[in-house]
N, C-alpha and C. Protein backbone atom coordinates (compact mmCIF):
# COMPACT_ATOMS: atom_id res chain seq x y z
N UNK A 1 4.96 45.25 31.58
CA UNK A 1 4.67 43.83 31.56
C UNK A 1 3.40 43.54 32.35
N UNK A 2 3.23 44.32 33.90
CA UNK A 2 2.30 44.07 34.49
C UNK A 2 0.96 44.87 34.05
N UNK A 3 1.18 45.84 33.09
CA UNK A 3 0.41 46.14 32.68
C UNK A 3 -0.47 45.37 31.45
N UNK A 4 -0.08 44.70 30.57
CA UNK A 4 -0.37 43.69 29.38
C UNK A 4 -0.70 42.69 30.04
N UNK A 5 -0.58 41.97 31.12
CA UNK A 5 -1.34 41.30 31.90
C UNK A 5 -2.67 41.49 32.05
N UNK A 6 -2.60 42.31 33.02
CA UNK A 6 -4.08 42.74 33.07
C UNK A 6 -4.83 43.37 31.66
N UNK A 7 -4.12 43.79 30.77
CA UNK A 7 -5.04 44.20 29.74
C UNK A 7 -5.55 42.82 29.55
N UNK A 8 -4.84 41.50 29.11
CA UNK A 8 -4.78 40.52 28.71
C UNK A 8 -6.36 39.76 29.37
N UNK A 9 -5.95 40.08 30.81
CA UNK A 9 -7.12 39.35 31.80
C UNK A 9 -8.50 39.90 31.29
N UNK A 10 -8.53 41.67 30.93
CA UNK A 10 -9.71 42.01 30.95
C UNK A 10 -10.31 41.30 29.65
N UNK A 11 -9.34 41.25 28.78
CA UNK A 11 -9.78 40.78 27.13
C UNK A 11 -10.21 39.08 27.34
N UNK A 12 -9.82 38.01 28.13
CA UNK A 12 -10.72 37.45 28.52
C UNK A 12 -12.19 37.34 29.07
N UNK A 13 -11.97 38.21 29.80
CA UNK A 13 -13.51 38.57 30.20
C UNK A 13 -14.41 39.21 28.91
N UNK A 14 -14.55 39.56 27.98
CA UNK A 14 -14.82 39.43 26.60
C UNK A 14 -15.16 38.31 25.64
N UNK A 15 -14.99 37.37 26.26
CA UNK A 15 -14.77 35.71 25.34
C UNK A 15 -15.94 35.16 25.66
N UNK A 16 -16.46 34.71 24.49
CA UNK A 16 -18.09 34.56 24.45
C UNK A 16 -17.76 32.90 24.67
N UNK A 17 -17.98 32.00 25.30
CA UNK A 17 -18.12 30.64 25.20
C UNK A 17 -18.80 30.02 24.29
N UNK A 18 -19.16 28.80 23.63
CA UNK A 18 -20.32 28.52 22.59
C UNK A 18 -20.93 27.70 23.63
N UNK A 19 -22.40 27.65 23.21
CA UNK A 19 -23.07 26.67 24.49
C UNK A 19 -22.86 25.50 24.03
N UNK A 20 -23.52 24.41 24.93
CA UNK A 20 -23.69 23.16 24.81
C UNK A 20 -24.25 22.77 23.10
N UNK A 21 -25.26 23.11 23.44
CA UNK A 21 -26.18 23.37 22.18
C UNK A 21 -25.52 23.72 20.60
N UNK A 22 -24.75 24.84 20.71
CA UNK A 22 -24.13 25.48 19.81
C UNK A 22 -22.60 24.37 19.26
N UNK A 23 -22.14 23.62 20.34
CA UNK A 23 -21.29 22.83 20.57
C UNK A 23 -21.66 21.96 19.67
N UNK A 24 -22.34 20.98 20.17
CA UNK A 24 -23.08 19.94 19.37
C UNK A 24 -23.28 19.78 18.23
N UNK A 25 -23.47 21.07 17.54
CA UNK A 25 -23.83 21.35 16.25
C UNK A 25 -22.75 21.74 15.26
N UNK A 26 -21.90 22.27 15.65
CA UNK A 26 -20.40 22.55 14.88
C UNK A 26 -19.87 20.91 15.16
N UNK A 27 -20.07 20.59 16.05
CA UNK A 27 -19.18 19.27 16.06
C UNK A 27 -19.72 18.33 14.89
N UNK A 28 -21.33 18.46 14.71
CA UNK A 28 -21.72 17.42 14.21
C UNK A 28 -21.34 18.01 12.46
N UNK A 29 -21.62 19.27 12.06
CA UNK A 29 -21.21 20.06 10.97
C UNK A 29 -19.79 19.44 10.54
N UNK A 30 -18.73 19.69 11.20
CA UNK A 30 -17.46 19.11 11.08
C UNK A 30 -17.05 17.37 10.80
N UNK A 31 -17.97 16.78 11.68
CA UNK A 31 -18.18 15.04 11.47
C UNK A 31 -18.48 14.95 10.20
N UNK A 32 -19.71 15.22 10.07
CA UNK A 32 -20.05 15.03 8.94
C UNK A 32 -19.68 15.91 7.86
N UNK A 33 -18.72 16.91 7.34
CA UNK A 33 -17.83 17.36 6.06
C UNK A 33 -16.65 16.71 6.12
N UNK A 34 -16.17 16.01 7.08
CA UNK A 34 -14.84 14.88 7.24
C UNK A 34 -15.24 13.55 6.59
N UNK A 35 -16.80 12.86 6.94
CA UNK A 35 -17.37 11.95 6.41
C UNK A 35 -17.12 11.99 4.45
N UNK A 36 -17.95 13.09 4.62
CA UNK A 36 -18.87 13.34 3.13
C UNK A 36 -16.81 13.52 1.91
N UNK A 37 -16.12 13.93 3.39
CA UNK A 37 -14.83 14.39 1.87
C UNK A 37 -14.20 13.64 2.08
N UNK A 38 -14.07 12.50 2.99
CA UNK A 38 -13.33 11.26 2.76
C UNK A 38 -13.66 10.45 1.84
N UNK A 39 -15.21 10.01 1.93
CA UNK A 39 -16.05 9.35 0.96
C UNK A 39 -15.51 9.60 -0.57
N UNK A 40 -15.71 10.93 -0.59
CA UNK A 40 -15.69 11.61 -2.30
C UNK A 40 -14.00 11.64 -2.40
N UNK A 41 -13.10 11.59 -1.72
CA UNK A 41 -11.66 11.51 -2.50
C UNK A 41 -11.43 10.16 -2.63
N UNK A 42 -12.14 9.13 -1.21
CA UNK A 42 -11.81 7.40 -1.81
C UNK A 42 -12.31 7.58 -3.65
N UNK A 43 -13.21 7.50 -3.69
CA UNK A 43 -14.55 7.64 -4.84
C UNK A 43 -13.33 8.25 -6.20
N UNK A 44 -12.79 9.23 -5.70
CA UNK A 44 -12.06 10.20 -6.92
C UNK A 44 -10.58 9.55 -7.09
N UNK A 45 -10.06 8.95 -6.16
CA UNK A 45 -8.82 7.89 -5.58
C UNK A 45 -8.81 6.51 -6.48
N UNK A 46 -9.97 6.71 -5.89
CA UNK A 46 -10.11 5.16 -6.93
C UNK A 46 -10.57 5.11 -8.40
N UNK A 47 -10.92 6.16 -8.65
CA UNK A 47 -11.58 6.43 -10.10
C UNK A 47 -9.98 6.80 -10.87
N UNK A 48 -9.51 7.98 -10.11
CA UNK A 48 -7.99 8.17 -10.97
C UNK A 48 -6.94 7.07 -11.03
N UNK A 49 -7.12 5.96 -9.88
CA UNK A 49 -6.58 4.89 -9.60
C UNK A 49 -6.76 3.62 -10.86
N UNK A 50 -7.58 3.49 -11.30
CA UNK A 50 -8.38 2.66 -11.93
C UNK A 50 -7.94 3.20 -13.85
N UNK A 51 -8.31 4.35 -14.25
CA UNK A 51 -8.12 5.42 -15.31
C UNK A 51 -6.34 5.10 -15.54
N UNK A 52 -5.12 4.96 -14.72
CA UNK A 52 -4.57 5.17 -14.82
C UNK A 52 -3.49 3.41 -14.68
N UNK A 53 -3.87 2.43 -14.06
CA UNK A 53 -3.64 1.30 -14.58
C UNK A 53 -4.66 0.37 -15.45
N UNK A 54 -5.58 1.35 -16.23
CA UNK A 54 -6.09 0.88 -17.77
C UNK A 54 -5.35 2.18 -18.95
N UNK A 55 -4.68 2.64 -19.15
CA UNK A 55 -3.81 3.16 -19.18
C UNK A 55 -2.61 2.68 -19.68
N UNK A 56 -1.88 2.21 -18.28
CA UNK A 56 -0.67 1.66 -18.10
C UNK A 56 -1.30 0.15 -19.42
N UNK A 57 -2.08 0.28 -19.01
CA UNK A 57 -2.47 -1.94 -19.33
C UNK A 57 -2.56 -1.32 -21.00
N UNK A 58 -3.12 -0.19 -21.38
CA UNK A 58 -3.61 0.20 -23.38
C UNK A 58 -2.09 0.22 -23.48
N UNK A 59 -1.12 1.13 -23.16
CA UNK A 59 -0.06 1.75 -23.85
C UNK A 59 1.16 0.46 -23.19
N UNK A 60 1.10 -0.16 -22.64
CA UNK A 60 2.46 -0.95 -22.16
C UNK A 60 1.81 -2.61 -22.02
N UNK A 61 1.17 -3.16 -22.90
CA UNK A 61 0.30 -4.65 -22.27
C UNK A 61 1.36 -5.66 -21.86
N UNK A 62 0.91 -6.26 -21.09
CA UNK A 62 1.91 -7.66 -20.51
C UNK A 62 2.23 -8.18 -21.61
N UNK A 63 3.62 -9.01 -21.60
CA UNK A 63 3.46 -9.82 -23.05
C UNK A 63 3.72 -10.80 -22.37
N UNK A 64 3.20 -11.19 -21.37
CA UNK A 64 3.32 -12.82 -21.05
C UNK A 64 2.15 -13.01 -20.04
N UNK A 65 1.10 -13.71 -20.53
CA UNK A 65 -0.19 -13.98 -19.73
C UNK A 65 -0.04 -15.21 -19.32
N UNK A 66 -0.08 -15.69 -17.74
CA UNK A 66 -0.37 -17.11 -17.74
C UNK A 66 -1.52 -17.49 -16.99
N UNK A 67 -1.74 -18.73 -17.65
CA UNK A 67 -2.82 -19.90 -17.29
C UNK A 67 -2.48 -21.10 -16.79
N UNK A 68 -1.66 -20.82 -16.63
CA UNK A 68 -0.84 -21.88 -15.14
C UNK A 68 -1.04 -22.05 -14.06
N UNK A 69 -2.36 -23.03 -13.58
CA UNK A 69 -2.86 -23.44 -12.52
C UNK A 69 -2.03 -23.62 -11.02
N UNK A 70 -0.91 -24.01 -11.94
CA UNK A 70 -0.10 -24.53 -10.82
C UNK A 70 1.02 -23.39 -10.19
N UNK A 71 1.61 -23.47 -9.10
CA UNK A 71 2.23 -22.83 -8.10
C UNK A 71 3.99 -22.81 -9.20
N UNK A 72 4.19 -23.19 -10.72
CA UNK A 72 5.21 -22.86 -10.89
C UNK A 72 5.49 -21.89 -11.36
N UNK A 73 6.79 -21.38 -12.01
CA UNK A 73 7.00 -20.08 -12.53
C UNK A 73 7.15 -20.51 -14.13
N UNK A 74 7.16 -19.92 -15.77
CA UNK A 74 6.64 -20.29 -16.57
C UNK A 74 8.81 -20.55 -17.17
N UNK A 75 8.53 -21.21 -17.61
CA UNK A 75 10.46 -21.47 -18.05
C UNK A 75 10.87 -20.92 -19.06
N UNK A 76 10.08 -20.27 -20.12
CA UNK A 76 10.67 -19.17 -20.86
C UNK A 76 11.47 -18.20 -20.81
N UNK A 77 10.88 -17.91 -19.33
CA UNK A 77 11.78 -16.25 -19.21
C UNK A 77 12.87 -16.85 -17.75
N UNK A 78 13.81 -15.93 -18.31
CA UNK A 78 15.12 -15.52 -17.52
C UNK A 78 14.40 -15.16 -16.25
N UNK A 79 14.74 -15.50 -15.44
CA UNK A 79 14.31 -15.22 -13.82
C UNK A 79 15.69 -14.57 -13.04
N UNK A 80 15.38 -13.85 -12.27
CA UNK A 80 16.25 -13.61 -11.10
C UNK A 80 15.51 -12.75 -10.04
N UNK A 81 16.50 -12.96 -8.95
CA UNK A 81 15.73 -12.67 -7.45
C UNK A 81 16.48 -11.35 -7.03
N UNK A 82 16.40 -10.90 -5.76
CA UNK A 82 16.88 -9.60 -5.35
C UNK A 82 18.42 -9.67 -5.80
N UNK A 83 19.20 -11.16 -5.92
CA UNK A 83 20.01 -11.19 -5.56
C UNK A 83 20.43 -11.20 -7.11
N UNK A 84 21.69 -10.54 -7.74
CA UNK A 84 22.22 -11.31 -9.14
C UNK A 84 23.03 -11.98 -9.70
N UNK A 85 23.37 -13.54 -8.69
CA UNK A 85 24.42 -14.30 -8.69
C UNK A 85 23.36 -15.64 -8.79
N UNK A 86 23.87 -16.63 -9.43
CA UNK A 86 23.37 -17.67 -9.38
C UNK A 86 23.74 -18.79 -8.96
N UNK A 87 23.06 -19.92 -8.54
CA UNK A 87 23.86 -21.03 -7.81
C UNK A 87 23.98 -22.04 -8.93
N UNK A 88 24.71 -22.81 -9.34
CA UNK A 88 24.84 -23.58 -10.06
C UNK A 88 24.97 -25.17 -9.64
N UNK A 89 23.96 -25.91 -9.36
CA UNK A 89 23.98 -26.99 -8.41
C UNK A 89 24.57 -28.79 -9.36
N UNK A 90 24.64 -28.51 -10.82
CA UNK A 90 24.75 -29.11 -11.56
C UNK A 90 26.20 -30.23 -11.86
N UNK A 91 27.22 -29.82 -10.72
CA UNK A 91 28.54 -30.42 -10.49
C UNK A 91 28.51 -31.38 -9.18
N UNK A 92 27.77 -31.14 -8.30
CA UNK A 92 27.69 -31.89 -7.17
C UNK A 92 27.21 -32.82 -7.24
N UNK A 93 28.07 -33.68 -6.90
CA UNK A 93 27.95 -35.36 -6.39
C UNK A 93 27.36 -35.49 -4.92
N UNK A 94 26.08 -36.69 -4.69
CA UNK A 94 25.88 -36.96 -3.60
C UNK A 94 26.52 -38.39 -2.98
N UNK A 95 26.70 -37.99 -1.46
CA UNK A 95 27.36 -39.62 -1.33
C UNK A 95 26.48 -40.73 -1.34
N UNK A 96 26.71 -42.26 -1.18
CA UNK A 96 25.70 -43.36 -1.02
C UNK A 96 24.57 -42.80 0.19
N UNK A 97 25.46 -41.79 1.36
CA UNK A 97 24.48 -42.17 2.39
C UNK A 97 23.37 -40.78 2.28
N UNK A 98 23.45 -40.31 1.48
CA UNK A 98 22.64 -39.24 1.38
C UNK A 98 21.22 -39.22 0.46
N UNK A 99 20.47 -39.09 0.77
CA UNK A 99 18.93 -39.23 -0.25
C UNK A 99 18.54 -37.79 -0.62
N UNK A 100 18.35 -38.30 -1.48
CA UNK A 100 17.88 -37.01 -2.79
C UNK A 100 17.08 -36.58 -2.63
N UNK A 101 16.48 -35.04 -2.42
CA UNK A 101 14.98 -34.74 -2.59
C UNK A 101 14.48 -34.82 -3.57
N UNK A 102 13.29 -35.50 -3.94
CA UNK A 102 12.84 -35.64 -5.48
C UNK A 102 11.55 -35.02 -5.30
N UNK A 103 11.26 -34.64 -4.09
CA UNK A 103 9.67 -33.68 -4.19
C UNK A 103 9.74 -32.03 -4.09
N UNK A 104 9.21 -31.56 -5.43
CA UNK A 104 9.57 -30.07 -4.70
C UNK A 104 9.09 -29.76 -4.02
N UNK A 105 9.92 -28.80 -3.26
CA UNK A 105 10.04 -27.98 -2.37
C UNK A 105 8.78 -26.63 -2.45
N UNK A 106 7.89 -26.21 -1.85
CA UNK A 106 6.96 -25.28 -2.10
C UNK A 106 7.13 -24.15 -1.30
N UNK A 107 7.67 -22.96 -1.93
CA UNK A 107 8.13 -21.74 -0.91
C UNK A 107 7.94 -20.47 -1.34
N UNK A 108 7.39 -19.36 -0.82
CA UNK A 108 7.29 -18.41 -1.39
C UNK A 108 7.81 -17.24 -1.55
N UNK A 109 8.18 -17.35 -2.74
CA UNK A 109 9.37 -16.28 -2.93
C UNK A 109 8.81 -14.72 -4.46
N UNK A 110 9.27 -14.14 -3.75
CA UNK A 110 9.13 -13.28 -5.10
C UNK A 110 10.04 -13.09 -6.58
N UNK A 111 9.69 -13.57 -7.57
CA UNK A 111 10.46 -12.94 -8.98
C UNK A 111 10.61 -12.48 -9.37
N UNK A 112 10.99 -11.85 -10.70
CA UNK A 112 9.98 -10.96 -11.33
C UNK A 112 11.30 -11.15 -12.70
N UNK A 113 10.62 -11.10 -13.35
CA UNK A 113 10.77 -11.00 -15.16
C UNK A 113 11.64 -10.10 -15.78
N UNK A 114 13.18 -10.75 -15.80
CA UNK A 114 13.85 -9.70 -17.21
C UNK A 114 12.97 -9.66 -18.70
């Protein structure tokens, strides 16, 4: 054991340091091939990115485009939310002392289309 030690120590003394100089220059070598291959996979990322929802858009097209300025959802289609129970608000009576909301309500929620 105490012998592999010291072999160990002398084989340090063998170990070339890189200079300052030499330093500088691998570092900057390395910066810049991290630069240059981040650049070129965004570039290739976004190119296969792009190729592949025009694609999706040739072989599967939306069949419902809207031009509906406004903040509603379009009343054709069946809607439902995370949830798949519905409330049915259409039986309830309000009393005299209660006032009706008659302005909608503006909230943002997600849908999405059977």
């Amino acid at each position: 054991m105490f012998k592999f030690l010291k072999e160990s120590k002398k084989e340090f003394e063998h170990v070339v340091r890189p200079t300052n100089k030499e330093t500088k220059k691998y570092f900057s070598i390395v910066t810049g091939l991290i630069v240059v291959l981040t650049l070129f996979l965004y570039v290739v990322g976004t190119i296969f990115s792009s190729g592949l929802f025009y694609a999706k858009e040739a072989i599967n097209p939306a069949k419902f485009k809207t031009t509906n300025t406004q903040n509603s959802l379009p009343t054709d289609l069946k809607l439902w939310s995370w949830s798949t129970w519905a409330l049915d608000l259409s039986g309830i009576e309000l009393d005299s002392n209660v006032k009706a909301i008659t302005q909608p309500v503006n909230t943002v929620s997600t849908w999405v289309a059977k």
